[in-house]
Protein backbone atom coordinates (compact mmCIF):
# COMPACT_ATOMS: atom_id res chain seq x y z
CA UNK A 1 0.00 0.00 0.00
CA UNK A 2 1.45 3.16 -0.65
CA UNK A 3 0.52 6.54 0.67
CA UNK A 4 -0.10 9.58 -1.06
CA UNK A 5 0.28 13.16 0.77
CA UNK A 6 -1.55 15.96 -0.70
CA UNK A 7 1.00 18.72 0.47
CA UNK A 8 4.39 19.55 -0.86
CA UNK A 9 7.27 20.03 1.86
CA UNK A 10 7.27 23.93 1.85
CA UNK A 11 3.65 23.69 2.83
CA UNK A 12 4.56 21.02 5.81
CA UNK A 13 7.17 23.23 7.13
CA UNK A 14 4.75 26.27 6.77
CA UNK A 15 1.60 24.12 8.78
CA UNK A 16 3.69 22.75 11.26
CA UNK A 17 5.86 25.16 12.44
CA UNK A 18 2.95 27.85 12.84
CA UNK A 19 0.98 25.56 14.30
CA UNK A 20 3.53 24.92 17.10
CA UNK A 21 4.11 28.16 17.91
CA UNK A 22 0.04 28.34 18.12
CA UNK A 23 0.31 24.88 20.23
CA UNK A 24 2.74 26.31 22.67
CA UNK A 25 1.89 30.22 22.68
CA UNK A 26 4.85 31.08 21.69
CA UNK A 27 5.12 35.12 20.59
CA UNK A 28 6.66 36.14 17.71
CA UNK A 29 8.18 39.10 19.06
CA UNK A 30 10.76 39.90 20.95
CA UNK A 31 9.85 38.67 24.89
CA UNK A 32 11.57 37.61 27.84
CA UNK A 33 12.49 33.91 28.93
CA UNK A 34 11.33 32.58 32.26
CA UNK A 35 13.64 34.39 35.08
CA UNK A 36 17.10 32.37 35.26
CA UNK A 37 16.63 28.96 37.46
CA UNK A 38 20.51 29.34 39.30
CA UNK A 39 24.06 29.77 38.44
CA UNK A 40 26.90 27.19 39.55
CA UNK A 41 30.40 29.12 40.35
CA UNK A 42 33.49 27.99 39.69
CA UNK A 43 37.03 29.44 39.83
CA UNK A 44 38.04 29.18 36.05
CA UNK A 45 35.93 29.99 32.79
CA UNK A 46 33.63 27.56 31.59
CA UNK A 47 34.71 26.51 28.05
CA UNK A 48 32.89 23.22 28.22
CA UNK A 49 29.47 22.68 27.48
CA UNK A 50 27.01 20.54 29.68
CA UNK A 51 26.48 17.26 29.50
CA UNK A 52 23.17 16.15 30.70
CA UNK A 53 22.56 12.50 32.10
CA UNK A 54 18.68 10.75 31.43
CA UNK A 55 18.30 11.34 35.49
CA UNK A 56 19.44 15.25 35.32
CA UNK A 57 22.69 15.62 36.22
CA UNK A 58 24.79 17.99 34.77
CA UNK A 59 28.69 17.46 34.08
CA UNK A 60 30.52 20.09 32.66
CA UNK A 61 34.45 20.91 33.24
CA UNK A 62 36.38 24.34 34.20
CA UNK A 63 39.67 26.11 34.18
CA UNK A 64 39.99 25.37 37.74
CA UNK A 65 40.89 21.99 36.47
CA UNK A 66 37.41 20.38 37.96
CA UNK A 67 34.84 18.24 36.51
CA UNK A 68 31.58 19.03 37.96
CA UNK A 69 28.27 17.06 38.39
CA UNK A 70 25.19 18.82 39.44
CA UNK A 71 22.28 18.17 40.81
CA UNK A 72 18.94 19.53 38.54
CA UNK A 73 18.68 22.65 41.52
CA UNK A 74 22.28 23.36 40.64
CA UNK A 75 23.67 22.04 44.03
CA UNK A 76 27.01 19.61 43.83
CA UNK A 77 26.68 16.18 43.37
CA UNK A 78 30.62 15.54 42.88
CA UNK A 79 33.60 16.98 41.34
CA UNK A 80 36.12 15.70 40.28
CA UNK A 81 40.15 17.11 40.70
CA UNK A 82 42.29 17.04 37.52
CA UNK A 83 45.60 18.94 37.13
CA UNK A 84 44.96 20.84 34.50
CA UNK A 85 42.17 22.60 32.58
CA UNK A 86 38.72 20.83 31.11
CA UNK A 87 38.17 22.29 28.11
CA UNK A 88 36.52 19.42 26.44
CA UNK A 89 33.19 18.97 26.66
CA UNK A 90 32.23 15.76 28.42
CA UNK A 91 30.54 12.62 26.85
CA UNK A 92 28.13 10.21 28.71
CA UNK A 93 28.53 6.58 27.69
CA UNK A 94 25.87 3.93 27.73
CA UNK A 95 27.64 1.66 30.82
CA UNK A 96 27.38 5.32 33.22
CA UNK A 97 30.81 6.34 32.75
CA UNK A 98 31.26 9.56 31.35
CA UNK A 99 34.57 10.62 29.23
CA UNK A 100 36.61 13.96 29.26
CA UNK A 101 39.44 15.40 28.37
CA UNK A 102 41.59 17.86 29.73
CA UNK A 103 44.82 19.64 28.47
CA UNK A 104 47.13 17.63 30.86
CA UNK A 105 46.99 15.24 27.93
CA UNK A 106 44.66 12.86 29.12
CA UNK A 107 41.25 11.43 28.53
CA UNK A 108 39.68 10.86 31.65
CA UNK A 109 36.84 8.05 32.38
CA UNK A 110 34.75 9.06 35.42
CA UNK A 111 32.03 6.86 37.03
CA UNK A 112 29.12 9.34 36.54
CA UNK A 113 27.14 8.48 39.72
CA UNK A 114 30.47 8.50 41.96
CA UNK A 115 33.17 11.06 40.37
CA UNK A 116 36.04 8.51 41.19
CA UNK A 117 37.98 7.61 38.11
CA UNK A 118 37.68 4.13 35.82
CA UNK A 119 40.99 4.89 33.79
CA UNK A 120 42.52 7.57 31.97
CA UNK A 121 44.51 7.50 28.51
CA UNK A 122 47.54 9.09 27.75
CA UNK A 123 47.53 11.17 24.54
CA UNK A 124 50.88 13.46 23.83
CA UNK A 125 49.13 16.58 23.74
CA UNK A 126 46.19 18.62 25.00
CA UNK A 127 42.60 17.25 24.26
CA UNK A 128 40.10 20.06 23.63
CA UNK A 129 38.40 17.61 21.19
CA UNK A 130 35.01 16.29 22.55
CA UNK A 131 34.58 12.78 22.57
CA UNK A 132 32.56 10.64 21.12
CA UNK A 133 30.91 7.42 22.06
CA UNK A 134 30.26 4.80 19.53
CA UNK A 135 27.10 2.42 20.19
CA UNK A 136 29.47 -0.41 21.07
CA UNK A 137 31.59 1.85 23.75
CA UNK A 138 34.47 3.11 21.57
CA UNK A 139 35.07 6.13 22.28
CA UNK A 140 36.45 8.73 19.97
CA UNK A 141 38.69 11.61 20.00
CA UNK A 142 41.46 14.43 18.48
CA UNK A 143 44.52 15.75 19.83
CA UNK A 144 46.84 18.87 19.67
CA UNK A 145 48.90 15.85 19.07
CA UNK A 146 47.79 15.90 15.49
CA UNK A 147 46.36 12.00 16.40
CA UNK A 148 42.59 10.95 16.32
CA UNK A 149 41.81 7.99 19.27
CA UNK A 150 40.17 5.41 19.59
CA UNK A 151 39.94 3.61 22.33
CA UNK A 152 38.17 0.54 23.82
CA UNK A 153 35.77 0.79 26.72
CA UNK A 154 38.50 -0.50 28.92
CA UNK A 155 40.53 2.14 27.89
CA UNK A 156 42.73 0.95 26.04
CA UNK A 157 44.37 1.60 22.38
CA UNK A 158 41.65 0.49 19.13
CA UNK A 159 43.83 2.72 17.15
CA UNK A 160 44.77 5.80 16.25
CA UNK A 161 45.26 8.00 12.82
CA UNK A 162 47.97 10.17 12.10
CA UNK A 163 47.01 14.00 10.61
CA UNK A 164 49.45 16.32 9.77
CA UNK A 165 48.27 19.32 12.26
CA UNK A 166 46.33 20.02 15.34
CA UNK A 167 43.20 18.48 15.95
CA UNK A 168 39.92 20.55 17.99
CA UNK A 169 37.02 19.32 16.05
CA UNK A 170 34.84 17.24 18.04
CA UNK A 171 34.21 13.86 15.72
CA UNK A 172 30.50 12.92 14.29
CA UNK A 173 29.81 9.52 14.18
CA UNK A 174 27.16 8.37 11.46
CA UNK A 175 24.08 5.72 11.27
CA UNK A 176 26.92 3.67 9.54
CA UNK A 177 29.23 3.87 11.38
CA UNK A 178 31.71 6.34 9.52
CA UNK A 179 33.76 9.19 11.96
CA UNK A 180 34.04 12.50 10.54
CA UNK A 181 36.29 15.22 11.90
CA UNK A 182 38.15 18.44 10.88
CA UNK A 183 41.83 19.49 11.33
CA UNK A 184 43.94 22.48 11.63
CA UNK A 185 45.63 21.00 8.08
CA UNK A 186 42.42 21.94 6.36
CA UNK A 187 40.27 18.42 5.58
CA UNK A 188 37.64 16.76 6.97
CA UNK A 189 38.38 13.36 7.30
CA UNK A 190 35.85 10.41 7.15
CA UNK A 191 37.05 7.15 8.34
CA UNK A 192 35.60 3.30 8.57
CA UNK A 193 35.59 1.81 11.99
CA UNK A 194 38.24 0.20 11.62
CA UNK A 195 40.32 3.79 11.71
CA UNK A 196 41.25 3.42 7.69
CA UNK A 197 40.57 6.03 6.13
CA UNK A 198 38.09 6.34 3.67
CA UNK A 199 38.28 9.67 1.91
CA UNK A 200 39.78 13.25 2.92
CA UNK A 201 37.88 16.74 1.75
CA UNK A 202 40.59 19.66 1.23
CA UNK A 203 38.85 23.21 1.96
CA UNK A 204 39.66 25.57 -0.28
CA UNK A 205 42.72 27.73 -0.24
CA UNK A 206 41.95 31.43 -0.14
CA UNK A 207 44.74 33.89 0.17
CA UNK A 208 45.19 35.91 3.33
CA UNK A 209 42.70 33.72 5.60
CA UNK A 210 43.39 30.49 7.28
CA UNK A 211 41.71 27.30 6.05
CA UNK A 212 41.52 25.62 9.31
CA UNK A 213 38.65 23.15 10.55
CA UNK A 214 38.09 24.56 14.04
CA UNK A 215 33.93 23.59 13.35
CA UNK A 216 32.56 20.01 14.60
CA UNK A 217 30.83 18.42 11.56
CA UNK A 218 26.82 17.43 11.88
CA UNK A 219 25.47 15.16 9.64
CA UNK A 220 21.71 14.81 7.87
CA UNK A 221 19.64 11.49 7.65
CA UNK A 222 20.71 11.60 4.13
CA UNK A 223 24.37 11.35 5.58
CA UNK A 224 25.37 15.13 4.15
CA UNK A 225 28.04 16.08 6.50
CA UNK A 226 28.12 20.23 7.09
CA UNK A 227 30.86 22.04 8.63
CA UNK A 228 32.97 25.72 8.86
CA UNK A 229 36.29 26.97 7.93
CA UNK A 230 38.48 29.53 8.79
CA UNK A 231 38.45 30.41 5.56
CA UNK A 232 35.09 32.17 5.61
CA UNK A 233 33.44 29.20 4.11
CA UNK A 234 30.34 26.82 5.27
CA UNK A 235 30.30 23.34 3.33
CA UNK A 236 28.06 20.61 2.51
CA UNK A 237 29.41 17.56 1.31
CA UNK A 238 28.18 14.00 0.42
CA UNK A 239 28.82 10.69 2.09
CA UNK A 240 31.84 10.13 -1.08
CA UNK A 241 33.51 13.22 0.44
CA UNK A 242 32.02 15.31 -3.38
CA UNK A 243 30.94 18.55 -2.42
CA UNK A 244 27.37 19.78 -2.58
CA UNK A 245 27.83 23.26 -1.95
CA UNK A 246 29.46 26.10 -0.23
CA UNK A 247 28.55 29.25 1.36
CA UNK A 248 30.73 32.16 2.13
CA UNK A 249 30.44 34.86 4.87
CA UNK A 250 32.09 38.14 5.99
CA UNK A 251 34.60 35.98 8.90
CA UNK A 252 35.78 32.45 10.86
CA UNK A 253 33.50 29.81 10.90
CA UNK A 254 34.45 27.95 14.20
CA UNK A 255 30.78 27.55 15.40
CA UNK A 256 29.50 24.47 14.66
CA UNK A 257 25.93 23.86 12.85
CA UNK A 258 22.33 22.42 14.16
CA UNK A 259 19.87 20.96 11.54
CA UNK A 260 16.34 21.10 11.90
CA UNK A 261 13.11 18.15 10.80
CA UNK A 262 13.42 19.79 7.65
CA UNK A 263 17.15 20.03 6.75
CA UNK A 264 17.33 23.58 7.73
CA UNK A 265 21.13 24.31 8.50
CA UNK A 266 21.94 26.78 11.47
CA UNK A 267 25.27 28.43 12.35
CA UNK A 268 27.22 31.26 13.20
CA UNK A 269 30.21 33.04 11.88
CA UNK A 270 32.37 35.72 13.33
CA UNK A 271 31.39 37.97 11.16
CA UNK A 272 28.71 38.73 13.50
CA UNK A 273 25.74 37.19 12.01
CA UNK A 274 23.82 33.90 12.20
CA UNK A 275 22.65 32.13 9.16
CA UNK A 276 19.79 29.41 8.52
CA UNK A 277 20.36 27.74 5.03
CA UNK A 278 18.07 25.53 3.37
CA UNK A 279 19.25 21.99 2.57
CA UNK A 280 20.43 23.57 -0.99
CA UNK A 281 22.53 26.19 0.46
CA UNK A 282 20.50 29.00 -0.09
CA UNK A 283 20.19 31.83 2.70
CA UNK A 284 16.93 32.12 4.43
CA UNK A 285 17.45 34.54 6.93
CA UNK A 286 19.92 35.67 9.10
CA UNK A 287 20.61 37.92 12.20
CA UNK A 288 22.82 40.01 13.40
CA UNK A 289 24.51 38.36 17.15
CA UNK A 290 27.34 39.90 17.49
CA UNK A 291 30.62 37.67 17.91
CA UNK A 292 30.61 34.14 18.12
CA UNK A 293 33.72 31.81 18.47
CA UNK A 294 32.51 28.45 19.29
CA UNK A 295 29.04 28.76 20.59
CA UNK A 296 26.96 26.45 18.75
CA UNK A 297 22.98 26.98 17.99
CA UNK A 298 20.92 24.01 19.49
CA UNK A 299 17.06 23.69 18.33
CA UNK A 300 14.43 22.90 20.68
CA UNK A 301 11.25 20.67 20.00
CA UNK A 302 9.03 23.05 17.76
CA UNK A 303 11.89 24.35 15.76
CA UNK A 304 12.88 27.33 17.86
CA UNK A 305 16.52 28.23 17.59
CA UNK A 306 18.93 29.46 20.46
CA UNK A 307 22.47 31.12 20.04
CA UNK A 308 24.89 33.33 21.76
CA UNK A 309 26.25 36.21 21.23
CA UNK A 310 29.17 38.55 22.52
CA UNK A 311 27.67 42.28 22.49
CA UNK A 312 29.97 44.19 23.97
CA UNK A 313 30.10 45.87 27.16
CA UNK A 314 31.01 42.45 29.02
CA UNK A 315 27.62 41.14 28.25
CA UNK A 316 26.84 38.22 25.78
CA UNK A 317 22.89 37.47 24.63
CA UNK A 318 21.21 34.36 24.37
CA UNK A 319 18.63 34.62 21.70
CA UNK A 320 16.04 32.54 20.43
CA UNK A 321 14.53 32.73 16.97
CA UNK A 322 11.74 30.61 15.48
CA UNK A 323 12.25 29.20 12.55
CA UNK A 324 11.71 31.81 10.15
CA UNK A 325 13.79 33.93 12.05
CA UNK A 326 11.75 36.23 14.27
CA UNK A 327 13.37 36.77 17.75
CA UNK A 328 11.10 35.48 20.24
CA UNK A 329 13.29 36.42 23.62
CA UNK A 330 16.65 37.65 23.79
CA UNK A 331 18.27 36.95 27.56
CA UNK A 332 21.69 38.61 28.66
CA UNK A 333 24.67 37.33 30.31
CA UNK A 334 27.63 38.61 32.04
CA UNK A 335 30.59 37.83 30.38
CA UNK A 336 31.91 35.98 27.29
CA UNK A 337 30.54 32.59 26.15
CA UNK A 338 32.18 30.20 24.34
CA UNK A 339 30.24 27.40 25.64
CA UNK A 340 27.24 26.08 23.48
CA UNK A 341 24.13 26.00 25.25
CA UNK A 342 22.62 22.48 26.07
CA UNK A 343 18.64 21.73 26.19
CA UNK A 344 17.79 19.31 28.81
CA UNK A 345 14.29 16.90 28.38
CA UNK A 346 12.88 19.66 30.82
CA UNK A 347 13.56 22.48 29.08
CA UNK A 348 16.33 23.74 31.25
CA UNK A 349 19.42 25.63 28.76
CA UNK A 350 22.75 25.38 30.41
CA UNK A 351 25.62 27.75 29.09
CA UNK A 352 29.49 27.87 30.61
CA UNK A 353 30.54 31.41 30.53
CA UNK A 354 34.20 33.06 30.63
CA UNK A 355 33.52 33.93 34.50
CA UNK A 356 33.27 30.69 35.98
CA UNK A 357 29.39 30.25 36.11
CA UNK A 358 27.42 27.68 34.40
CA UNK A 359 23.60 29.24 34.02
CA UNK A 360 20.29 27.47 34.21
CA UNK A 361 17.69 29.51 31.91
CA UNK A 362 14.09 28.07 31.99
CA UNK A 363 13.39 27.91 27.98
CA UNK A 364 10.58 25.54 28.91
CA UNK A 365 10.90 23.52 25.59
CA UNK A 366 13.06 19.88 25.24
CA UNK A 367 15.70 19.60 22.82
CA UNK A 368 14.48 18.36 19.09
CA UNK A 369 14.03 14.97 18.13
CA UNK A 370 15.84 15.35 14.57
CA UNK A 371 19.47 14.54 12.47
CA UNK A 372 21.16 16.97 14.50
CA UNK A 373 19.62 19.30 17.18
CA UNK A 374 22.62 20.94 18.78
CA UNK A 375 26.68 20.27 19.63
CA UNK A 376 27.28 16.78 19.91
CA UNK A 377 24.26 15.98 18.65
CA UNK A 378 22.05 15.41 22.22
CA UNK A 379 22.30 15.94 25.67
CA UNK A 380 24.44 13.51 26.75
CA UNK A 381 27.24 14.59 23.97
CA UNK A 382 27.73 11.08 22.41
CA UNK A 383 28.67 12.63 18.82
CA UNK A 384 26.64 10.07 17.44
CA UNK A 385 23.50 9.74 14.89
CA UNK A 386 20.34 7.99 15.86
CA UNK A 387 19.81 4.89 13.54
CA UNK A 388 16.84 5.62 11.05
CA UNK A 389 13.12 6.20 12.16
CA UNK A 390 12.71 4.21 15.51
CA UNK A 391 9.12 4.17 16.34
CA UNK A 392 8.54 5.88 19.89
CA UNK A 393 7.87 3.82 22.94
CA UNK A 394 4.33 4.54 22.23
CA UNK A 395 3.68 1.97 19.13
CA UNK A 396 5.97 -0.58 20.88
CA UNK A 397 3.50 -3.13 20.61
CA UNK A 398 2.09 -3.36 17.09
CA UNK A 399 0.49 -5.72 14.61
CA UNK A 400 2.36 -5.75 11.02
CA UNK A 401 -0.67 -5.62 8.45
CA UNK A 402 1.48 -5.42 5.62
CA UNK A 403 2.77 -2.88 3.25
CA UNK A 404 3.33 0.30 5.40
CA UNK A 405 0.43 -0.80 7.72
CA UNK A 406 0.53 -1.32 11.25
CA UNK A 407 -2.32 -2.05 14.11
CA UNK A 408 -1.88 -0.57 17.64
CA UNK A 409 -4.44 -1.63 20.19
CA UNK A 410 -5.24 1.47 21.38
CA UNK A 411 -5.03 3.92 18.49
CA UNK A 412 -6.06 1.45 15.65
CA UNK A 413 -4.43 1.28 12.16
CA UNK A 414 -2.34 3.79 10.75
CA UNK A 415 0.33 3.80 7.83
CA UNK A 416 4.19 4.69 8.08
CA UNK A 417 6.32 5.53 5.02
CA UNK A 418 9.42 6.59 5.49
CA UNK A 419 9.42 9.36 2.38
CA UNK A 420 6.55 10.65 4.95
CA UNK A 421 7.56 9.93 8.53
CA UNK A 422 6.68 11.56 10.68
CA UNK A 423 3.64 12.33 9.07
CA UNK A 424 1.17 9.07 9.22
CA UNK A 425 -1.59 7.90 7.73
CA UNK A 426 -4.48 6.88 10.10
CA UNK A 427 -7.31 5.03 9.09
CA UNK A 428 -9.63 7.19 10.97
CA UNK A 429 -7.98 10.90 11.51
CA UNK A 430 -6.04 11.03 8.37
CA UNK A 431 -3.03 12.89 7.86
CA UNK A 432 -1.16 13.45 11.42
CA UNK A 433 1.81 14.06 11.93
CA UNK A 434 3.29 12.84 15.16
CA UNK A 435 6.12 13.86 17.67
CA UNK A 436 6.94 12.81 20.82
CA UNK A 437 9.18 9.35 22.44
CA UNK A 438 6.87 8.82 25.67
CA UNK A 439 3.19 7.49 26.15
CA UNK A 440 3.45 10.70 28.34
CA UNK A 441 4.75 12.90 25.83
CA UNK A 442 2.94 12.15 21.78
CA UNK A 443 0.82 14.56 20.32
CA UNK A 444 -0.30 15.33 17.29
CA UNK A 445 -1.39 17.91 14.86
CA UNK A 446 -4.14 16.55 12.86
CA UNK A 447 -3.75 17.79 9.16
CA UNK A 448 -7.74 17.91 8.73
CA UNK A 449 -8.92 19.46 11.16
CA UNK A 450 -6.00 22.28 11.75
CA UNK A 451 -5.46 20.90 15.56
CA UNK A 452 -2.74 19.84 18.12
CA UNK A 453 -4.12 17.07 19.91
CA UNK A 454 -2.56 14.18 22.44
CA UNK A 455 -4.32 10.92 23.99
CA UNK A 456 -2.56 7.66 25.12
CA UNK A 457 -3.58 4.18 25.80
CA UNK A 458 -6.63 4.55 28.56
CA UNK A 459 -7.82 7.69 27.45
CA UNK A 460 -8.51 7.35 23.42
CA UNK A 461 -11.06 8.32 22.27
CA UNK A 462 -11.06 10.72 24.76
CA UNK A 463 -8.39 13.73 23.07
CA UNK A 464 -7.29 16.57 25.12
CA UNK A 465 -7.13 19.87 22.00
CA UNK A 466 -4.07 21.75 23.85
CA UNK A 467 -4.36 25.26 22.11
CA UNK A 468 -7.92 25.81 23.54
CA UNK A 469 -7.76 23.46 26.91
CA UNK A 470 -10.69 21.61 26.07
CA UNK A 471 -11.33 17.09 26.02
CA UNK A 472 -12.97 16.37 23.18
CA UNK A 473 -14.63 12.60 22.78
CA UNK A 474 -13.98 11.61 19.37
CA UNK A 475 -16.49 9.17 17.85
CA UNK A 476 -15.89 6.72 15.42
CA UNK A 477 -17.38 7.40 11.41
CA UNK A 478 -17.39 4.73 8.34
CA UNK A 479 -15.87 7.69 5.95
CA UNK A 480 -19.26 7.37 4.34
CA UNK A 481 -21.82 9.87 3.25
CA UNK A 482 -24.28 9.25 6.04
CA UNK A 483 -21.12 8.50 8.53
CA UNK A 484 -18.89 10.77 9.12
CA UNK A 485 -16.39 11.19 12.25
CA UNK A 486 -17.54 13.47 14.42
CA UNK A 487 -16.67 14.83 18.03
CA UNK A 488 -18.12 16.42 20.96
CA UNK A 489 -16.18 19.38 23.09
CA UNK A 490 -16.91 17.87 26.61
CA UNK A 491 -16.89 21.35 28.18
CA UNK A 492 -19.19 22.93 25.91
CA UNK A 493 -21.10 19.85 24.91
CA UNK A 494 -20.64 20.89 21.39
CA UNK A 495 -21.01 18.76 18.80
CA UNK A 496 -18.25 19.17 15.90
CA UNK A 497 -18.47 16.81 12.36
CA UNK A 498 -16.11 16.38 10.20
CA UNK A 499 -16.12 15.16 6.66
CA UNK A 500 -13.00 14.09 5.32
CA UNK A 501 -11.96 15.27 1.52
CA UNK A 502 -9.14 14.71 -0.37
CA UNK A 503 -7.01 12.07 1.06
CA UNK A 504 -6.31 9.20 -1.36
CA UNK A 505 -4.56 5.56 -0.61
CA UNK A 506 -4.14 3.15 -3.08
């Protein structure tokens, strides 16, 4: 069976997107953010981003040559004593042991519920590099050493590849397993598993600017890699290392990019501005932030965008754009940030600044579900790509009907095609197109009817319309012309039909 959707992708994006901002009330003008939740201090700037554990903890490192865990009310949970500074953002394996490294050479491998040490690995330079974490436990990383790791999850030696310069991109790991990563030489590297490599991508050579790869690569579910240069360039390249296109701004591109459910590209450039790109490379809009050096944009769950920038005065801005680029809130910090911000499931965004504190800002929206939301790809900082459309939690327990059918006991039959996903077909509502990974958290905006509406096993029929807090009961139709679907608002006890039109399955 093969499903047939009525609307072309610019309309999708167009639906969606307003409807979200309609879903969660989100203003299209400028506003302020929820007052900030608490600041941690710490006695060296904050370079490192946070790394947040599926409990709440927060990990993050500091010039004072700590690595910190936190508590969600920003009291201290551990820390741990280095002797030198953490620079590198910290990545949360699978097995609870999270992995850091810290410019006195070494990758360190904490217990995360403890802060006492499993091992550390000698490298023969700084590591500002964030690591990586494979789905098997290898874990991946660069060195000043001009060497990219990797290492077992005992800690010791996989293998290593030789560059020819320093190495501070943080490595992207794809659904197939391939390792990208940039170098102060200039290429972005892609290698197999097995650390050979299979193709290098030279960035052009432009005269009077540097061509280094300061930028951590993120990757599409097409397997596109994108990535800055020095050299005032933004790139898109294939999986066979061929370019797709290139973009140029006004300065450095060390900030690395976020990409959005629709391929949207987001990044910064120290020429003051931010940029969103389509998947083709072609501007869309962008805004003037002031100076970013490695603060990365990260995208929350209805496509807002957040990024940081240095305005002057000792005071940098947080800002958050929807996704057609009108600032919704704009929140100001002391100091310089060089940290990207991280979005925890609860909405919390933590940024490291230059003075030693590590905010908590209530942004009240959970990071995106998509190729690549923000640095490091998620909140724990693995590096590493999702595997391809994994149904949530929700349809765990589903009847194959055949073709791109599928029975759930509680929300009936519904169709999944992956040129589609994650708009379904259901046999009943239609078009809907579904987000969420809980029974606690799915909702859905129903194509039809122009509504955002969630339920869950015990309470369908029985649909709770979020923009206008109302239940509605939804009863059952035949599609025919004497029986149509139809539901009842249970607070106003009005009755609402609804007579489906032009939807088509063959």
């Amino acid at each position: 069976m093969q499903i047939h959707n009525p609307k072309s992708s610019a309309l999708l994006r167009t639906a969606v997107l307003t409807g979200f901002c309609l879903f969660w009330g989100t203003s299209t003008g400028a506003q302020s953010p929820d007052d900030e939740l608490w600041r941690f201090t710490t006695n060296g700037a904050v370079f490192s981003s946070a790394a947040i554990s599926e409990t709440g903890t927060i990990f993050f490192g500091s010039e004072d040559n700590k690595l910190y865990a936190l508590n969600r009310d920003g009291t201290k949970k551990w820390e741990f004593v280095g002797t030198d500074w953490f620079d590198s953002t910290p990545a949360l394996g699978s097995t609870g042991v999270l992995y850091a490294g810290s410019w006195d050479n070494r990758l360190h491998a904490i217990n995360a519920e403890t802060g006492l040490e499993v091992w550390n690995f000698v490298a023969d330079s700084l590591i500002i590099s964030s690591p990586a974490v494979a789905a098997d436990g290898t874990i991946y990383f660069g060195s000043s050493d001009a060497i990219f790791y990797a290492l077992n999850p005992d800690g010791s030696l996989k293998w290593e590849f030789a560059t020819t310069d320093e190495l501070d991109s943080s490595p992207a790991l794809a659904k197939d397993g391939t390792i990208y990563f940039g170098g102060y030489d200039g290429n972005l590297y892609a290698l197999n598993p097995d650390g050979t490599q299979k193709w290098a991508f030279a960035t052009d050579v432009v005269t009077g600017r540097d061509s280094l790869i300061l930028s951590s690569p993120a990757l599409d579910d097409d397997g596109n890699i994108y990535f800055g240069s020095t050299n005032y360039f933004f790139y898109s390249i294939d999986s066979a290392g061929n370019l797709r296109w290139k973009f140029e701004t006004e300065g450095d591109i060390d900030s690395s990019p976020a990409i959005d459910l629709f391929g949207s590209v987001y990044f910064a450039s120290r020429d003051g501005y931010f940029y969103a790109l389509d998947s083709d490379g072609v501007e869309t809009w962008s805004a003037a932030v002031g100076e970013v050096i490695y603060s990365s944009p990260a995208i929350d769950e209805v496509g807002n965008v957040y990024i940081v920038g240095f305005s002057g005065n000792d005071t940098s801005i947080l800002y958050s754009y929807t996704f057609d680029g009108q600032l919704r809130w704009q929140f100001s910090i002391p100091g310089i940030v060089d940290s990207s911000p991280t979005i925890s499931v609860d909405g919390v965004i933590y940024i490291g600044v230059f003075d030693g504190n590590l905010f908590a800002i209530e942004g009240g929206l959970a990071p995106a579900i998509v190729s690549w939301p923000q640095f490091s790809h998620d909140s724990q900082k693995t590096g590493r790509q999702f595997p391809d459309k994994i149904l949530p939690v929700l349809w765990a327990d589903v009847e194959l009907l055949g073709g791109d059918w599928v029975r759930s006991g509680w929300f009936g039959d519904f169709a999944i095609d992956d040129q589609t996903y994650p708009w379904i077909f259901h046999d009943e509502h239609g078009w809907l197109w579904n987000y969420g990974d809980s029974q606690s958290s799915i909702w859905f905006w129903d194509d039809k009817l122009g509504w955002f509406w969630t339920s869950g096993p015990g309470l369908y029929p029985l649909l709770y319309k979020a923009d206008e807090n109302d239940w509605i009961w939804y009863f059952q139709g035949t599609g025919s012309a004497t029986s149509f679907r139809w539901f009842q608002n249970l607070d106003t006890s009005q009755n609402m039909p609804f007579e489906p039109s032009g939807i088509t399955i063959d």
